[in-house]
Protein backbone atom coordinates (compact mmCIF):
# COMPACT_ATOMS: atom_id res chain seq x y z
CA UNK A 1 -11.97 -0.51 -38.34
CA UNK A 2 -12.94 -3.59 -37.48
CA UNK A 3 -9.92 -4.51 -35.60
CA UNK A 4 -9.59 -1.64 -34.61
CA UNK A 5 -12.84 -1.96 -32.43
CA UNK A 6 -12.31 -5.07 -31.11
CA UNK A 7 -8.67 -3.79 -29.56
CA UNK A 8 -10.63 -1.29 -28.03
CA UNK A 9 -13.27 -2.87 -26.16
CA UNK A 10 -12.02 -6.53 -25.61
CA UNK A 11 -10.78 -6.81 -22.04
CA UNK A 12 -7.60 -7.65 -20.64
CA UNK A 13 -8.25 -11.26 -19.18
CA UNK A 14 -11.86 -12.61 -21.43
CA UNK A 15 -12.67 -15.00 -24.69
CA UNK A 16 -15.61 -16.02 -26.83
CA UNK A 17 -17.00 -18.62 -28.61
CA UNK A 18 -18.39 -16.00 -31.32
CA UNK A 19 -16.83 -15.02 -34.63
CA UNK A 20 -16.15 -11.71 -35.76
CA UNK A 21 -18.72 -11.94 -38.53
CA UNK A 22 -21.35 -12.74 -35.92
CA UNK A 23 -20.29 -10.11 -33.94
CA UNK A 24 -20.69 -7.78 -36.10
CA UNK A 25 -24.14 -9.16 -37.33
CA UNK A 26 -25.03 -8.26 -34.07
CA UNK A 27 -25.34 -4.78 -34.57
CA UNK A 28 -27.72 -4.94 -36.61
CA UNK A 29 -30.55 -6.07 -34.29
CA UNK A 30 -32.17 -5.08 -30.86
CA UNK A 31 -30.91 -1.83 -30.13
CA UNK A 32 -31.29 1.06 -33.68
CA UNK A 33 -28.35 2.85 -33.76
CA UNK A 34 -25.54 1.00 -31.74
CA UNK A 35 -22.35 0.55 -33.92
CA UNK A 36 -19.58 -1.36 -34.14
CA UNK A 37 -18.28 -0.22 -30.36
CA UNK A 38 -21.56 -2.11 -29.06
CA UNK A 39 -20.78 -5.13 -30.83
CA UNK A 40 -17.36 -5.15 -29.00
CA UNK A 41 -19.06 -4.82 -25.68
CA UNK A 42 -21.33 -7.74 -26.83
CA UNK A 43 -18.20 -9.49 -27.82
CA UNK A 44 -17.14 -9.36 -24.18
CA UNK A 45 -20.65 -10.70 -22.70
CA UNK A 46 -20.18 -14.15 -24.90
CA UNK A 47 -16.99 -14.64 -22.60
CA UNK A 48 -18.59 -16.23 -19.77
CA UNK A 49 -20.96 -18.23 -21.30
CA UNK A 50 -17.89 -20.33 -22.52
CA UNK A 51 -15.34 -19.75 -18.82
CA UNK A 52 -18.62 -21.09 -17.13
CA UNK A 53 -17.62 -24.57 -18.70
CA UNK A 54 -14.38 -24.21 -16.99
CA UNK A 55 -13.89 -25.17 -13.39
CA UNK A 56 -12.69 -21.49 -13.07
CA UNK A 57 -13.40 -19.16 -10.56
CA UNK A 58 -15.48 -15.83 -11.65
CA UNK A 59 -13.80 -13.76 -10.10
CA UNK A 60 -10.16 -14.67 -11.90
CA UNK A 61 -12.03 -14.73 -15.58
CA UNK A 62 -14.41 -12.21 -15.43
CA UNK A 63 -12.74 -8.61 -16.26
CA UNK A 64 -14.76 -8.06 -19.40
CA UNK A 65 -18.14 -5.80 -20.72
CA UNK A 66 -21.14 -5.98 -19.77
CA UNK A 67 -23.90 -4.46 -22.46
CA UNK A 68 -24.73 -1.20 -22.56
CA UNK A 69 -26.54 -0.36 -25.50
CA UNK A 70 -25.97 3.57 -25.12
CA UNK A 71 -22.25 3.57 -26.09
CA UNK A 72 -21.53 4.04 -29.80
CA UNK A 73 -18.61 5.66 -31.59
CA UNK A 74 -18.11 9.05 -33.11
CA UNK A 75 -15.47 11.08 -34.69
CA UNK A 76 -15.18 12.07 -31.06
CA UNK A 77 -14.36 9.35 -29.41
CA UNK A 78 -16.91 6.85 -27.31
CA UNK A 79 -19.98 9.31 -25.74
CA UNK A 80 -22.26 7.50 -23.80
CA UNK A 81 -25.89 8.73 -23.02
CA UNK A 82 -26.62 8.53 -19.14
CA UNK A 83 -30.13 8.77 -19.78
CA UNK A 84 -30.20 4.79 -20.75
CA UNK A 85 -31.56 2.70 -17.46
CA UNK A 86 -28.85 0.27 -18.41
CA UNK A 87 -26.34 2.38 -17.40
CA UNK A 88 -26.32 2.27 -13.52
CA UNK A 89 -27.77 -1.28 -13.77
CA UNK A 90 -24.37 -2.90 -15.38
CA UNK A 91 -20.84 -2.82 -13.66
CA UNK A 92 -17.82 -4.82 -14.48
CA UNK A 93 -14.64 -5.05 -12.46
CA UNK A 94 -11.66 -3.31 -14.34
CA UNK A 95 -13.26 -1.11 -16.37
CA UNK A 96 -13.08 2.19 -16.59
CA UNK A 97 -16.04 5.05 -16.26
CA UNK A 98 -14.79 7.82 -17.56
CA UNK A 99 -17.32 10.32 -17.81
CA UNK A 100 -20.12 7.93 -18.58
CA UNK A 101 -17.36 6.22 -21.42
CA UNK A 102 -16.84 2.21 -20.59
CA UNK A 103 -13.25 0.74 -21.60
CA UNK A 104 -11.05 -1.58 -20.18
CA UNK A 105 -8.18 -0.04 -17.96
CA UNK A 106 -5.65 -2.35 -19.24
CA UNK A 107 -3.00 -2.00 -22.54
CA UNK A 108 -4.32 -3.48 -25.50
CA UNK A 109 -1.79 -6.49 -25.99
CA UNK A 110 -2.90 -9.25 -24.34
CA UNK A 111 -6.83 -8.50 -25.76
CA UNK A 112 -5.01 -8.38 -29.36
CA UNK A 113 -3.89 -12.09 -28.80
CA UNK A 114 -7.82 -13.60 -27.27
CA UNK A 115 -9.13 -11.53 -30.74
CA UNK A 116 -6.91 -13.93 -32.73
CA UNK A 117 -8.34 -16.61 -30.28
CA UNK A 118 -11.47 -15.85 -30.59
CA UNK A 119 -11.18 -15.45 -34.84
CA UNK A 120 -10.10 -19.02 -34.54
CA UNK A 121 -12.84 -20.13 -32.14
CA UNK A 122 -9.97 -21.32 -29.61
CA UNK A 123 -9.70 -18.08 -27.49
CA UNK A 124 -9.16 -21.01 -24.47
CA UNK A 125 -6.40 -22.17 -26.03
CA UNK A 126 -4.26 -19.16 -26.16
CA UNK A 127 -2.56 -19.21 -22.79
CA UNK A 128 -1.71 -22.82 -22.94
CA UNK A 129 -0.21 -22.08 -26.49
CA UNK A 130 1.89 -19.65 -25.19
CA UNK A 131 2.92 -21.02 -21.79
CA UNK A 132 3.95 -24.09 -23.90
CA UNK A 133 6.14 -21.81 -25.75
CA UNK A 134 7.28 -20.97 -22.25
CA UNK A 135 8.54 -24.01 -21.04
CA UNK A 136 10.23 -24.77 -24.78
CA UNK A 137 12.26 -21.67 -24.44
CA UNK A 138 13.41 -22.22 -20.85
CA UNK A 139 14.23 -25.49 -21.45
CA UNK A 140 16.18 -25.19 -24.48
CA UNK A 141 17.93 -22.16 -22.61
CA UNK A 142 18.90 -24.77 -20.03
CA UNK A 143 20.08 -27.20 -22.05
CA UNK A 144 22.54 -24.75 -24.76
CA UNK A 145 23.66 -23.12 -21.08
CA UNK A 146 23.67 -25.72 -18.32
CA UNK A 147 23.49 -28.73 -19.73
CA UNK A 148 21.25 -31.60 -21.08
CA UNK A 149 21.50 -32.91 -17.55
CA UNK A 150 19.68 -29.97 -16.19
CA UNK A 151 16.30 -30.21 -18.14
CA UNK A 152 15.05 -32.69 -16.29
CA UNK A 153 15.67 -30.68 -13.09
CA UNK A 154 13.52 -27.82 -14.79
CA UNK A 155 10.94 -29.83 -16.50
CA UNK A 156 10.73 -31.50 -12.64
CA UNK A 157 9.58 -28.08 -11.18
CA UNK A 158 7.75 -26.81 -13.72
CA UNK A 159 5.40 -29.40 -13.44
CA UNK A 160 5.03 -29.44 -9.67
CA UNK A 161 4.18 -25.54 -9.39
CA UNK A 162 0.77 -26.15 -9.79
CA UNK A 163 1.05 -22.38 -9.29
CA UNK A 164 2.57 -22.27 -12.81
CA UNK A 165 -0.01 -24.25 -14.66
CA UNK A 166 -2.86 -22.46 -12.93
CA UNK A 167 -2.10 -19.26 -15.12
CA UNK A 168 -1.21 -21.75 -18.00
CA UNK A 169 -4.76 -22.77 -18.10
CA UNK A 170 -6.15 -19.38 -17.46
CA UNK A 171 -7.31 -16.32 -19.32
CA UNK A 172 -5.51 -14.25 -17.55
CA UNK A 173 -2.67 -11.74 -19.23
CA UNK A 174 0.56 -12.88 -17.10
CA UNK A 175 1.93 -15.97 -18.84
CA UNK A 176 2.30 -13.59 -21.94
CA UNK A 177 4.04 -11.41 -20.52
CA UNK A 178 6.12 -13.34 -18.94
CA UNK A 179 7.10 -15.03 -22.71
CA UNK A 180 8.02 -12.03 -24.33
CA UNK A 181 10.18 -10.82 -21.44
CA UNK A 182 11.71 -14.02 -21.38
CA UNK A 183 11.88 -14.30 -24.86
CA UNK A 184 13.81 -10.86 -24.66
CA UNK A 185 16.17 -12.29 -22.71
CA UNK A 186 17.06 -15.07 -24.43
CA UNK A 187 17.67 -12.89 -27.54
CA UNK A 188 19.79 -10.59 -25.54
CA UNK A 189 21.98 -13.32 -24.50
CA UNK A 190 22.53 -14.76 -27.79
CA UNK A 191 23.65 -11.31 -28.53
CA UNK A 192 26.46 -11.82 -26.00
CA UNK A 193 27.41 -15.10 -27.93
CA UNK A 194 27.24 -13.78 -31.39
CA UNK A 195 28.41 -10.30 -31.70
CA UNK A 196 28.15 -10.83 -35.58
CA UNK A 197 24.20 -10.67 -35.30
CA UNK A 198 24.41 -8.46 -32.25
CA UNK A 199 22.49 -5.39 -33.84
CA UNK A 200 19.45 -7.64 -34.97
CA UNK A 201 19.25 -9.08 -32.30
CA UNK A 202 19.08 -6.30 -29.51
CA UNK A 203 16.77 -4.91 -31.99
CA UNK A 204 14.71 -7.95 -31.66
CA UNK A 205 14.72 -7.87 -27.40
CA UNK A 206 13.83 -4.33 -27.77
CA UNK A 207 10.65 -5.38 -29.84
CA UNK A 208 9.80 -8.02 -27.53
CA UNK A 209 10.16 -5.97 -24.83
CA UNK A 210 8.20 -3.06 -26.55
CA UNK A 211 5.47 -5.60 -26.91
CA UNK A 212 5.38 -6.76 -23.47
CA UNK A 213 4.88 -2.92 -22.00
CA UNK A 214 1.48 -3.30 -24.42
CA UNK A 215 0.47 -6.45 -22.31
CA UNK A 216 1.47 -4.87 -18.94
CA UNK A 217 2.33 -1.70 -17.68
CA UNK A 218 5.50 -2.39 -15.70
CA UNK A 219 6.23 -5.89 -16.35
CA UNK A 220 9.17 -4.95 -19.25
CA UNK A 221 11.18 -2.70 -16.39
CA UNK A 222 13.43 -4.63 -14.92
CA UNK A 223 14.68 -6.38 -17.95
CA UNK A 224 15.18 -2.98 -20.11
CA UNK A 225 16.66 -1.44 -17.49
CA UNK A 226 19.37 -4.39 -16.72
CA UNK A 227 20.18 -4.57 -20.95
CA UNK A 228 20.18 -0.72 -21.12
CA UNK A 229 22.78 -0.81 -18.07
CA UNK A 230 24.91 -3.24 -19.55
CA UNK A 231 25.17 -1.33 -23.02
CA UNK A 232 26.05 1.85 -21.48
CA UNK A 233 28.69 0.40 -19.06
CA UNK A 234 30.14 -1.65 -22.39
CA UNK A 235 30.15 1.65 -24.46
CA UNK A 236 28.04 -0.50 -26.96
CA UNK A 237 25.94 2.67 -28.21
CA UNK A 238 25.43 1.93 -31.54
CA UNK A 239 23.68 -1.69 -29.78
CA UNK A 240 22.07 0.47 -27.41
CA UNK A 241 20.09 2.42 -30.07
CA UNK A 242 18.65 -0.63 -32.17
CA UNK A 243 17.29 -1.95 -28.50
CA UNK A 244 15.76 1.35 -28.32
CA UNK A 245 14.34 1.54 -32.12
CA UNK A 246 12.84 -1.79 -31.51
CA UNK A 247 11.27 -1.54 -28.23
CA UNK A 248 9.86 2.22 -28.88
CA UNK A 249 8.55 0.42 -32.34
CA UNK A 250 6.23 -1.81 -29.92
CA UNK A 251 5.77 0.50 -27.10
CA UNK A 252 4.23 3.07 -28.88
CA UNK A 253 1.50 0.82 -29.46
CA UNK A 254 0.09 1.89 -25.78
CA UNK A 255 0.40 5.69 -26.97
CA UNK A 256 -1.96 5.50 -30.18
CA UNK A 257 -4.25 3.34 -28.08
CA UNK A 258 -4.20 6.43 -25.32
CA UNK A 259 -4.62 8.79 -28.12
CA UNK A 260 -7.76 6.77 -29.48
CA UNK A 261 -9.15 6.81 -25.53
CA UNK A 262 -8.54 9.86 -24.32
CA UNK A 263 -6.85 12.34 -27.28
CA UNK A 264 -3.95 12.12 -25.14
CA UNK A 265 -1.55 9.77 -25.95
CA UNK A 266 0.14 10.08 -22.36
CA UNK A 267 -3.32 9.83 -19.92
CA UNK A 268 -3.60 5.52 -19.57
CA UNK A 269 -6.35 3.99 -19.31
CA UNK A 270 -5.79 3.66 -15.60
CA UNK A 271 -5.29 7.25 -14.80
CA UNK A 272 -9.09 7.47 -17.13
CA UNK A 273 -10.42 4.88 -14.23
CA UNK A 274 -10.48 7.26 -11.19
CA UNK A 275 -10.43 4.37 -8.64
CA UNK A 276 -10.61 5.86 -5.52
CA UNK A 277 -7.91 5.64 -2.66
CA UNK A 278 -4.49 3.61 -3.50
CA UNK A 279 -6.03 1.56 -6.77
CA UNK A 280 -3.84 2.15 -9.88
CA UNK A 281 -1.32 4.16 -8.41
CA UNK A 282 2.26 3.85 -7.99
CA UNK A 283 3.50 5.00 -4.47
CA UNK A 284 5.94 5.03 -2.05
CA UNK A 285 4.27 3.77 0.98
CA UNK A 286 3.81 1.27 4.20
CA UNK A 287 1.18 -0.84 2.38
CA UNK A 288 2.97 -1.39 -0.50
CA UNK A 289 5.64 -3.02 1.93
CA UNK A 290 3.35 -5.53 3.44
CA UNK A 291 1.83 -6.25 0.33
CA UNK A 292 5.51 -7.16 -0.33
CA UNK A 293 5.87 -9.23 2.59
CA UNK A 294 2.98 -11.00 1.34
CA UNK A 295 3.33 -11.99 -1.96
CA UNK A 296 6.96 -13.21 -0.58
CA UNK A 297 5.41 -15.38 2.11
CA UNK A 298 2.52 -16.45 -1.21
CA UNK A 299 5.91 -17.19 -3.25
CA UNK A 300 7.42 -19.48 -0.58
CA UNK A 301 4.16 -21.28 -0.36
CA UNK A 302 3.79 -21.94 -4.27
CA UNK A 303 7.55 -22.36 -4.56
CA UNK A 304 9.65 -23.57 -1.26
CA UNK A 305 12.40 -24.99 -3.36
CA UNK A 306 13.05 -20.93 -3.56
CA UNK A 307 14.53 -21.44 0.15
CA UNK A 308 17.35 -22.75 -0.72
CA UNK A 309 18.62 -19.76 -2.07
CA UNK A 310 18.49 -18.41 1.22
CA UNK A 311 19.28 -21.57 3.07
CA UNK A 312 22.37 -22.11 1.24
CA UNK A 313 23.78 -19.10 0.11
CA UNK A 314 27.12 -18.71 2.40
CA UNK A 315 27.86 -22.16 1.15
CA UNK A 316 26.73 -22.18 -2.42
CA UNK A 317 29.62 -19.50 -4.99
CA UNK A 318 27.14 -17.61 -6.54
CA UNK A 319 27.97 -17.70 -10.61
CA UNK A 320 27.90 -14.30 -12.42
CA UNK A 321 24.55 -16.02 -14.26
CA UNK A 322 22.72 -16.88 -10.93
CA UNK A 323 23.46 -13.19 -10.19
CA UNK A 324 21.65 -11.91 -13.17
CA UNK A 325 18.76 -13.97 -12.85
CA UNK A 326 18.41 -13.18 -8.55
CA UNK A 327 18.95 -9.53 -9.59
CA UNK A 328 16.35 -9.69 -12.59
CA UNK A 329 13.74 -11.15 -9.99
CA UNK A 330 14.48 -9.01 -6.66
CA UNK A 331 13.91 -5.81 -9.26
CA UNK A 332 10.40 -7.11 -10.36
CA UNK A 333 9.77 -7.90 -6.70
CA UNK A 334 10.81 -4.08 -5.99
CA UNK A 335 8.87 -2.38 -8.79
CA UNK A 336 5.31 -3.89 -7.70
CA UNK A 337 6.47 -3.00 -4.15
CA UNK A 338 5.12 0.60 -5.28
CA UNK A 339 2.00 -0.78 -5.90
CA UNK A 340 0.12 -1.16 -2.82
CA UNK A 341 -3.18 -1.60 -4.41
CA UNK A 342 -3.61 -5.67 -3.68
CA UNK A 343 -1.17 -8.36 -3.03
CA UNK A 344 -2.36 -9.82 -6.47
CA UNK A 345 -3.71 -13.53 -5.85
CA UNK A 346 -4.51 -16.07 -6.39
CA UNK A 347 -0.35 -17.03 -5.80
CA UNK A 348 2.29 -14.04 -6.27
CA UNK A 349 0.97 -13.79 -9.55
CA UNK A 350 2.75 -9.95 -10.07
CA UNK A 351 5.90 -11.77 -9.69
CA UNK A 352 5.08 -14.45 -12.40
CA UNK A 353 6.59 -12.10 -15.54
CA UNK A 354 10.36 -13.08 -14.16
CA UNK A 355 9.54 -16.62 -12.20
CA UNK A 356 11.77 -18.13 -15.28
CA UNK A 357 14.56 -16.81 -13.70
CA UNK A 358 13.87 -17.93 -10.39
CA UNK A 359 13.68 -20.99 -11.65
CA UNK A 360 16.76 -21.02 -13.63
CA UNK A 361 18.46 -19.81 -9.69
CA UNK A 362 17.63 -22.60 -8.12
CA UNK A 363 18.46 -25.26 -11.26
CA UNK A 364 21.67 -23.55 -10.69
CA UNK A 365 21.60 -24.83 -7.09
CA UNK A 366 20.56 -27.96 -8.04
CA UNK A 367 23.47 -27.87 -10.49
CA UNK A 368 25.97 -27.47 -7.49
CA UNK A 369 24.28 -29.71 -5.28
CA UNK A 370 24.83 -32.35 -7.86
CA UNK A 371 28.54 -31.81 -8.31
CA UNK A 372 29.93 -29.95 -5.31
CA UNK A 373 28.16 -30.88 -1.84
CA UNK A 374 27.46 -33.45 0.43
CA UNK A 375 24.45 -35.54 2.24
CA UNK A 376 23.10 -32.72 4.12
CA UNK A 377 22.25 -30.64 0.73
CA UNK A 378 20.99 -33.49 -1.14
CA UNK A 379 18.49 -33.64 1.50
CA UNK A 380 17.53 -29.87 1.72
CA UNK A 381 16.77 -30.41 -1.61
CA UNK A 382 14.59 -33.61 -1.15
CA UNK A 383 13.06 -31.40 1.39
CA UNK A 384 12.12 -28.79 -0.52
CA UNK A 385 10.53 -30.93 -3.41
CA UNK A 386 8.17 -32.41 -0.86
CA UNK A 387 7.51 -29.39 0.18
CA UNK A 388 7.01 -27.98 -3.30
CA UNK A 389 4.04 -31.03 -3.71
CA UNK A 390 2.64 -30.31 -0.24
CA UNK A 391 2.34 -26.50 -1.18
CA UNK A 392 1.22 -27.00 -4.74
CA UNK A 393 -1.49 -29.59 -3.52
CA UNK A 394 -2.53 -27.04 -0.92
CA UNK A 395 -2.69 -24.39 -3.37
CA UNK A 396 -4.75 -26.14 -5.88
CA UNK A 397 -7.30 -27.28 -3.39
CA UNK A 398 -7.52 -23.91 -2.20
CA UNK A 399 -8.61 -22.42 -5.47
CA UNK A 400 -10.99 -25.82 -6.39
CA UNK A 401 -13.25 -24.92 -3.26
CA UNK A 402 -13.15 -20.74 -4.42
CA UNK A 403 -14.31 -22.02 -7.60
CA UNK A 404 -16.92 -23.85 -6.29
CA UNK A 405 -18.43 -21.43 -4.33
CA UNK A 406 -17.99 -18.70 -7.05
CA UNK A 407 -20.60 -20.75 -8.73
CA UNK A 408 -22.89 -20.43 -6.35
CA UNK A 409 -24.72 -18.11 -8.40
CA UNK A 410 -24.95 -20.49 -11.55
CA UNK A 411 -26.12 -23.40 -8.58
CA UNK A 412 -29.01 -21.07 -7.65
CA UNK A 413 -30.45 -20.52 -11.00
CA UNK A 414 -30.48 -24.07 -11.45
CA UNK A 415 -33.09 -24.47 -9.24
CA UNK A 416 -35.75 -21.58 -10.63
CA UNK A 417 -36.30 -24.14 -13.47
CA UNK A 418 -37.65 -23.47 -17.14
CA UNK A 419 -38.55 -19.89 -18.68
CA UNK A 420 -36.84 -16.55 -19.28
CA UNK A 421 -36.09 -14.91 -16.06
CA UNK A 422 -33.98 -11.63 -14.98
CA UNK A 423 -31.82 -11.75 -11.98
CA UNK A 424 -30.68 -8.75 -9.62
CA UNK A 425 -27.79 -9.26 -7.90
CA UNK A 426 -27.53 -7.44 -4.52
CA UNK A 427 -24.13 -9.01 -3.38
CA UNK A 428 -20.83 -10.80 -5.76
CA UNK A 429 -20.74 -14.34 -5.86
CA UNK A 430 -18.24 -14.99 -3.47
CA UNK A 431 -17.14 -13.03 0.07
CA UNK A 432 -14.03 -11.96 -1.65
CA UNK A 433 -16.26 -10.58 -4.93
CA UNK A 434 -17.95 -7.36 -5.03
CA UNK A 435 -21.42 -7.01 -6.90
CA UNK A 436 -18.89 -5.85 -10.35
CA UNK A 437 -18.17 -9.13 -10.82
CA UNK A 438 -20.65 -9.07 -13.21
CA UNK A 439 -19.51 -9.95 -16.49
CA UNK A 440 -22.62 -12.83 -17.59
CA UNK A 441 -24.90 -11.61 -20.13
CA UNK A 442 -24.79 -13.10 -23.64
CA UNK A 443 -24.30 -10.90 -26.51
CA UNK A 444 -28.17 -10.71 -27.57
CA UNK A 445 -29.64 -9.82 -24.59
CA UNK A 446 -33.57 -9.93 -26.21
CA UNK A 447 -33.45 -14.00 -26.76
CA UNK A 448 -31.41 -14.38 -23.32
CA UNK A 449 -32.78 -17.21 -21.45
CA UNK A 450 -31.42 -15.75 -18.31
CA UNK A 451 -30.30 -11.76 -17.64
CA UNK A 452 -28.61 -10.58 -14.66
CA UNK A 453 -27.95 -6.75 -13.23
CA UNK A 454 -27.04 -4.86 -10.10
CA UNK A 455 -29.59 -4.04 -8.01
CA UNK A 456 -30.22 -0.60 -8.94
CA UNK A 457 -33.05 2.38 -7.59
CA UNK A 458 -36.36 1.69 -8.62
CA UNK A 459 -37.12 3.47 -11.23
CA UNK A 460 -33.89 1.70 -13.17
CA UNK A 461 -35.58 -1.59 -12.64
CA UNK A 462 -38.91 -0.34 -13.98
CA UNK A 463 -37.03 0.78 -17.29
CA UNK A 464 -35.66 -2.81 -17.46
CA UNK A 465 -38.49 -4.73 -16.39
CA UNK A 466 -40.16 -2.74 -19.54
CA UNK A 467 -37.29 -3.18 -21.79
CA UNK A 468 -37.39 -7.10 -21.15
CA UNK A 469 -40.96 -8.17 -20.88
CA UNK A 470 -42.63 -11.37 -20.28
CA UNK A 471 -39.60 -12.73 -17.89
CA UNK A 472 -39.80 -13.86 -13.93
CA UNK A 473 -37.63 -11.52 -11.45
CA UNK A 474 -35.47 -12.60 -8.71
CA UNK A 475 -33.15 -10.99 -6.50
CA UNK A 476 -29.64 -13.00 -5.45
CA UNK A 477 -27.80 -12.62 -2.75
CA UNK A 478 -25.21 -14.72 -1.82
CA UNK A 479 -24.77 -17.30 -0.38
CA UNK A 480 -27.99 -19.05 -2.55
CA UNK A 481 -30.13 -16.69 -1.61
CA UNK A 482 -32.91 -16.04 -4.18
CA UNK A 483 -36.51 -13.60 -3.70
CA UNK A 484 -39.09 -13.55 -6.19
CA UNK A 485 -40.30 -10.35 -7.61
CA UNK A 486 -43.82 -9.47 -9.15
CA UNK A 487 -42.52 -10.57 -13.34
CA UNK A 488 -41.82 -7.92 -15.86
């Protein structure tokens, strides 16, 4: 039950300090009556209170809970009572409202791996675990199919795309995602090399896959559909069916999660969020075109060695393998191109599940470049890697000085000096963040030094100012603007 909870409530892209134990201790005091689903929401709040000790902006970490006392779980489902002041006076990016019920609108995989983080008190250390295991696999690809020669290529622009170690460092749900995919793929080759252990493992890339779909909706796509293709076309049925076993093993993960939601084990969580206009929808439209165009034009920026695919390609005899891995990337590129919701920043970061194979297309180039052209080439591709510092510099600095101003709001509080205080937030921290971005209380709100909320009607902030007594009230607005109010 226990775990059970915490899949539930723990967002998609958020870690704590706290244990489990603690968490659950928590439920005992403040609020009579809150069970275990509050403590989850709790859970959530601690997240900050560690990201703030990151030089990480708020607005990339902070897709978690904030408290709200009133949930609680029944045989039901989660009911929430409306009545509660701290109902209108909390709002979080990314989660859903459904009916006055508060759960993340993301799959439950990715929150499954910070719980294990956050059991061993390392929930930071999760992604850099795992993109670690990223780099391992692509380089050992390289070397067992390219060449020992090539992993120094790799290893090369790995560690320039700043791009790439931005989400390596991050909370965020994409470098997972793009490991098991990845991770699928390498299985399903070996199953081209080893027909002996075929069955296994396509079963195996299948589960991996299956997995994946649990840490992102459409991430998985491209890859299933290219194996599934291949099988069919080979007549390799029998294969075919342990890839499906294996990945519907996994995927069904996301319907019992539904089911436990909603009682419908086909209604997502996204569908539950009714975002208005374009957001969480897949569509066929102009939008989602441009949005293309941009994260393209984002992609060249974080990545210009990428251009010599294009630059080159009359030249350069594209290998049956470079194929695989353009045609692996141009489908992710076309299945977020029905979803015109937001170019997804900072970077292409949508097209980060498959940027392994990008990167194994133009090590390929670099492979022929090495063996097979002359001056002019070697020099594109000098070019491109001062390029690929210029735009990975550029990109970095970028995101240092949104950081910094997304902790403008920690900069102001600084200054209101000792005591217990409650701020109301009339604008986000940052032009780009909306007041949601809200995600800072600690789990037990009554010994908070510091409490923050939306800046609700006034009879809301009476409820609160009663709730939380004794504490001076200030209203934020950004940029470091800060109003005293009469104290609670």
């Amino acid at each position: 039950m226990r775990a059970l909870a915490l899949l539930l409530l723990t967002t998609n892209a958020n870690a704590t300090k706290y244990t489990l134990e603690a968490l659950l201790a928590r439920v005992r005091s403040d609020y009579p009556g809150v069970t275990a689903a509050r403590a989850n929401i709790d859970f959530a709040n601690a997240q900050l209170s560690q990201a703030r000790r990151l030089w990480w902006p708020q607005g990339q970490i902070t897709f978690g809970f904030t408290l709200a006392p009133s949930i609680h779980c029944t045989s039901g489902g989660l009911t929430e009572s409306k009545l509660d002041p701290l109902h209108n006076c909390v709002d979080t990016s990314c989660i859903a409202d459904n009916h006055g019920r508060r759960f993340s609108k993301y799959p439950p995989g990715w929150p499954a791996f910070l719980a294990l983080g956050a059991l061993a008190r390392i929930p930071w250390l999760v992604d850099p675990m795992l993109g670690s295991v990223l780099v391992f696999l692509i380089l050992r690809y390289l070397e067992q199919r390219m060449g020992k020669n090539l992993v120094n290529t790799a290893g090369t622009l790995l560690t320039l795309c700043l791009f790439v170690c931005y989400y390596t460092a991050s909370l965020r749900a994409h470098i997972a995602s793009a490991l098991f995919i990845f991770a699928a793929f390498v299985a399903y080759d070996a199953s081209q090399q080893r027909p002996q252990c075929s069955r296994l493992l396509l079963f195996s890339a299948g589960a991996l896959l299956g997995y994946s779909s649990m840490i992102r909706y459409l991430d998985w796509i491209p890859l299933a559909a290219w194996i599934g293709v291949v099988l069919v076309r080979r007549k390799m049925f029998t294969e075919l069916t342990f890839f499906g076993i294996g990945f519907g093993l996994l995927a069904t993960g996301n319907l019992l999660y539904d089911t436990l939601l909603s009682g419908d084990p086909l209604q997502t969580p996204t569908a539950l969020n009714h975002s208005p206009g374009i957001h969480d929808r897949l569509m066929v439209s102009w939008t989602g075109l441009q949005l293309t165009g941009v994260r393209l034009i984002n992609l060249l920026w974080v990545f210009p060695p990428a251009l010599l695919l294009i630059v080159l390609w009359k030249r350069y005899q594209a290998s049956p393998k470079l194929n695989m891995y353009l045609a692996l990337f141009l489908m992710n590129i076309g299945i977020y191109s029905f979803y015109p919701a937001g170019a997804g920043g900072p970077g292409p970061r949508y097209l980060l599940a498959y940027f392994p194979f990008l990167i194994l297309a133009v090590v390929d180039v670099r492979r022929w470049i090495n063996h097979d052209c002359g001056a002019l080439s070697r020099r594109l591709w000098t070019l491109a890697i001062i390029l690929q510092i210029v735009g990975s510099l550029s990109f970095i600095t970028k995101e240092s000085y949104a950081s910094y101003w997304r902790r403008d709001l920690a900069r102001t509080v600084r200054q209101t000096g000792h005591g217990r205080k409650i701020f109301f937030l009339e604008t986000g921290t940052y032009p780009a963040s909306n007041v949601g971005d809200l995600t800072r209380n600690p789990p037990v709100m009554s010994s908070a030094k510091n409490l923050y909320f939306i800046w609700c009607n006034q009879l809301e902030r009476n409820a609160l100012l009663r709730r939380f007594p004794g504490r001076k009230v200030f209203i934020y607005e950004y940029p470091g603007g800060l109003h005293r109010l009469a104290d609670s």
